[in-house]
C-alpha atoms as a PDB file:
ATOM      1  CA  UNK A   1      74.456  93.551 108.473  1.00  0.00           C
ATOM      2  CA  UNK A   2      76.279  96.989 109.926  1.00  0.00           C
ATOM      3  CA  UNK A   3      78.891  98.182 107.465  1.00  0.00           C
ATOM      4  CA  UNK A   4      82.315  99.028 108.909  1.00  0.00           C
ATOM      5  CA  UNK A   5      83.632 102.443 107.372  1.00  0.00           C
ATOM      6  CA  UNK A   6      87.389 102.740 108.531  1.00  0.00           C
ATOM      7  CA  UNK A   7      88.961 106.369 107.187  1.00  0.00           C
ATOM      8  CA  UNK A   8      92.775 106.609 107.768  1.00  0.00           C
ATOM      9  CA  UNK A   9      93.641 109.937 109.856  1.00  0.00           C
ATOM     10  CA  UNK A  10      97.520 109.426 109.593  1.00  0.00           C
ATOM     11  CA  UNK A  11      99.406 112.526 108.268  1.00  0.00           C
ATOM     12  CA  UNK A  12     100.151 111.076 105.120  1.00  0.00           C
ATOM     13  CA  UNK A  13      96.213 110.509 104.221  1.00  0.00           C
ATOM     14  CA  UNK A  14      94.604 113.467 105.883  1.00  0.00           C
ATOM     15  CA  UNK A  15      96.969 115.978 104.132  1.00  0.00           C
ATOM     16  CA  UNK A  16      96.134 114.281 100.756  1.00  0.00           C
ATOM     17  CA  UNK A  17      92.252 114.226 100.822  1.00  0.00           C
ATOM     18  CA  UNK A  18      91.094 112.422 103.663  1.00  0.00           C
ATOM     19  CA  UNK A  19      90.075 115.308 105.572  1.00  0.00           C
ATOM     20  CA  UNK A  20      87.927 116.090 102.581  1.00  0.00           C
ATOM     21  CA  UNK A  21      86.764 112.502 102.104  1.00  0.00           C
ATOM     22  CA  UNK A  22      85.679 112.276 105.966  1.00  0.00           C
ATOM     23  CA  UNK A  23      82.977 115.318 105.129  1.00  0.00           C
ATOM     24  CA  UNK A  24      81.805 113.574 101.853  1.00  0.00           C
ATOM     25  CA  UNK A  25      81.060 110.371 104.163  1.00  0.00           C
ATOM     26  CA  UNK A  26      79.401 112.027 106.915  1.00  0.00           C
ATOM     27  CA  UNK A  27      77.165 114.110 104.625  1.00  0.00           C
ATOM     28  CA  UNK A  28      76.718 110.882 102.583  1.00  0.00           C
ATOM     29  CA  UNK A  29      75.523 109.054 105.471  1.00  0.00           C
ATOM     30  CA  UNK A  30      73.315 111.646 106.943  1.00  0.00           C
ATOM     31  CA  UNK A  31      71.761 112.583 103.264  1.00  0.00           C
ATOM     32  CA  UNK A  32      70.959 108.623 103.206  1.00  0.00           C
ATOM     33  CA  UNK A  33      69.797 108.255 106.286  1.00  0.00           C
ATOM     34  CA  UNK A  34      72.165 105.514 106.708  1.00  0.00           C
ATOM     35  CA  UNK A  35      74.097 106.673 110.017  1.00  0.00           C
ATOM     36  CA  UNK A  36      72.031 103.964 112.350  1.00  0.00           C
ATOM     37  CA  UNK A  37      73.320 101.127 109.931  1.00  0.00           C
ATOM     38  CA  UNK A  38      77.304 102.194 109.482  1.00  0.00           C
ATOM     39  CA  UNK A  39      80.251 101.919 112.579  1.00  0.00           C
ATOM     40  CA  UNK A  40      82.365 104.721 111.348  1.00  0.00           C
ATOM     41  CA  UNK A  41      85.538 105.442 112.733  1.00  0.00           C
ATOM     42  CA  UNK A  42      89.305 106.647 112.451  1.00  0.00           C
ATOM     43  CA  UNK A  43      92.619 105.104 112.807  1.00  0.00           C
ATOM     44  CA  UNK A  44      96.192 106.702 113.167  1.00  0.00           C
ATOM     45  CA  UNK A  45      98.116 104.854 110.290  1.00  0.00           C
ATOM     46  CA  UNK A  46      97.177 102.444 107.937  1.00  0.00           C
ATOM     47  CA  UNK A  47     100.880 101.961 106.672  1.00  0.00           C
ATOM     48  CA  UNK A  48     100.312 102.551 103.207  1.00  0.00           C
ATOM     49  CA  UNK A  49     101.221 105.804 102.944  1.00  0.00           C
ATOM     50  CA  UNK A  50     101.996 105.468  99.385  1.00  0.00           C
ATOM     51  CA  UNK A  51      99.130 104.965  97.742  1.00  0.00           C
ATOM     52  CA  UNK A  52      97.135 107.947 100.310  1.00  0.00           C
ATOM     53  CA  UNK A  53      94.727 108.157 101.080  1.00  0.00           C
ATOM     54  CA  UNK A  54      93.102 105.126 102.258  1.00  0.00           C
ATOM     55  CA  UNK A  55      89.212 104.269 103.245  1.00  0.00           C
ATOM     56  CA  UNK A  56      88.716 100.662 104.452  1.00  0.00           C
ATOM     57  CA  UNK A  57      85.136  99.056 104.008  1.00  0.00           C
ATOM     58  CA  UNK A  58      84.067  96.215 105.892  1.00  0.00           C
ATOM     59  CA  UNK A  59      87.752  95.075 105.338  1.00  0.00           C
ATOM     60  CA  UNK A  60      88.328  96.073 102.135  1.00  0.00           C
ATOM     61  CA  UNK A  61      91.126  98.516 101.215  1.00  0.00           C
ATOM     62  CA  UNK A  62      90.459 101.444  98.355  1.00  0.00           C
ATOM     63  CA  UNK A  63      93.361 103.995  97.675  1.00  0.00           C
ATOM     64  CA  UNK A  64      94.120 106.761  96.648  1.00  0.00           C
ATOM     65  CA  UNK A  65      90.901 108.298  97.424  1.00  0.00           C
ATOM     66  CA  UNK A  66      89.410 111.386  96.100  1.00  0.00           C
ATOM     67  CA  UNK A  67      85.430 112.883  96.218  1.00  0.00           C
ATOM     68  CA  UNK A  68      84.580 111.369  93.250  1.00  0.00           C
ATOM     69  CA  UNK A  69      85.847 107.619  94.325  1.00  0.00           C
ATOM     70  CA  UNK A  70      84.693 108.090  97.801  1.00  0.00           C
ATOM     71  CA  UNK A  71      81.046 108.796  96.587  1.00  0.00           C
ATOM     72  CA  UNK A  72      80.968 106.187  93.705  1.00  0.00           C
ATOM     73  CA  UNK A  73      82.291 103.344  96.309  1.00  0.00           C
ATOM     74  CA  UNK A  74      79.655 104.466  98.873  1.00  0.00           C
ATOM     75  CA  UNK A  75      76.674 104.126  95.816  1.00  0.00           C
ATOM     76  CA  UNK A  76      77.932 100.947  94.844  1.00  0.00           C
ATOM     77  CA  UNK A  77      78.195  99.837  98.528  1.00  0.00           C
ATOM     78  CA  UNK A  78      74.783 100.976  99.703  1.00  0.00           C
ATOM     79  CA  UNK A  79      73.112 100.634  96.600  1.00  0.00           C
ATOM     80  CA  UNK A  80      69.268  98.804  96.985  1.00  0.00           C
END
């Protein structure tokens, strides 16, 4: 099953880490040879600007994201 990886480019997000967390998924990805089995993309606003920045996998919403959270999501996700 293809995971869906939805990062949050609004202003709000990508001025409080998401531009950060969008290298630590990519490089994640690649590292783990994963890239073939992910659909990774951005969107403009996820209206939750309060609790920024948001990553959405396969429909499920994490907040206030940071490195740290971002990678230990992605092991737990994609762990074997």
């Amino acid at each position: 099953m293809e995971t869906k990886i939805v990062i949050c480019q609004g202003s709000s997000c990508f001025s409080r880490g998401n531009k950060q967390n969008l290298a630590v998924i990519q490089n994640y990805l690649k590292n783990n040879n994963l890239m073939a089995d992910v659909s990774f993309k951005g969107q403009l606003c996820s209206n939750k600007c309060d609790v920024s920045p948001i990553i959405i996998i396969n429909g499920e919403i994490f907040t206030e994201m940071d490195e740290p959270k971002t990678l230990k999501i992605l092991a737990a996700h994609f762990k074997k």
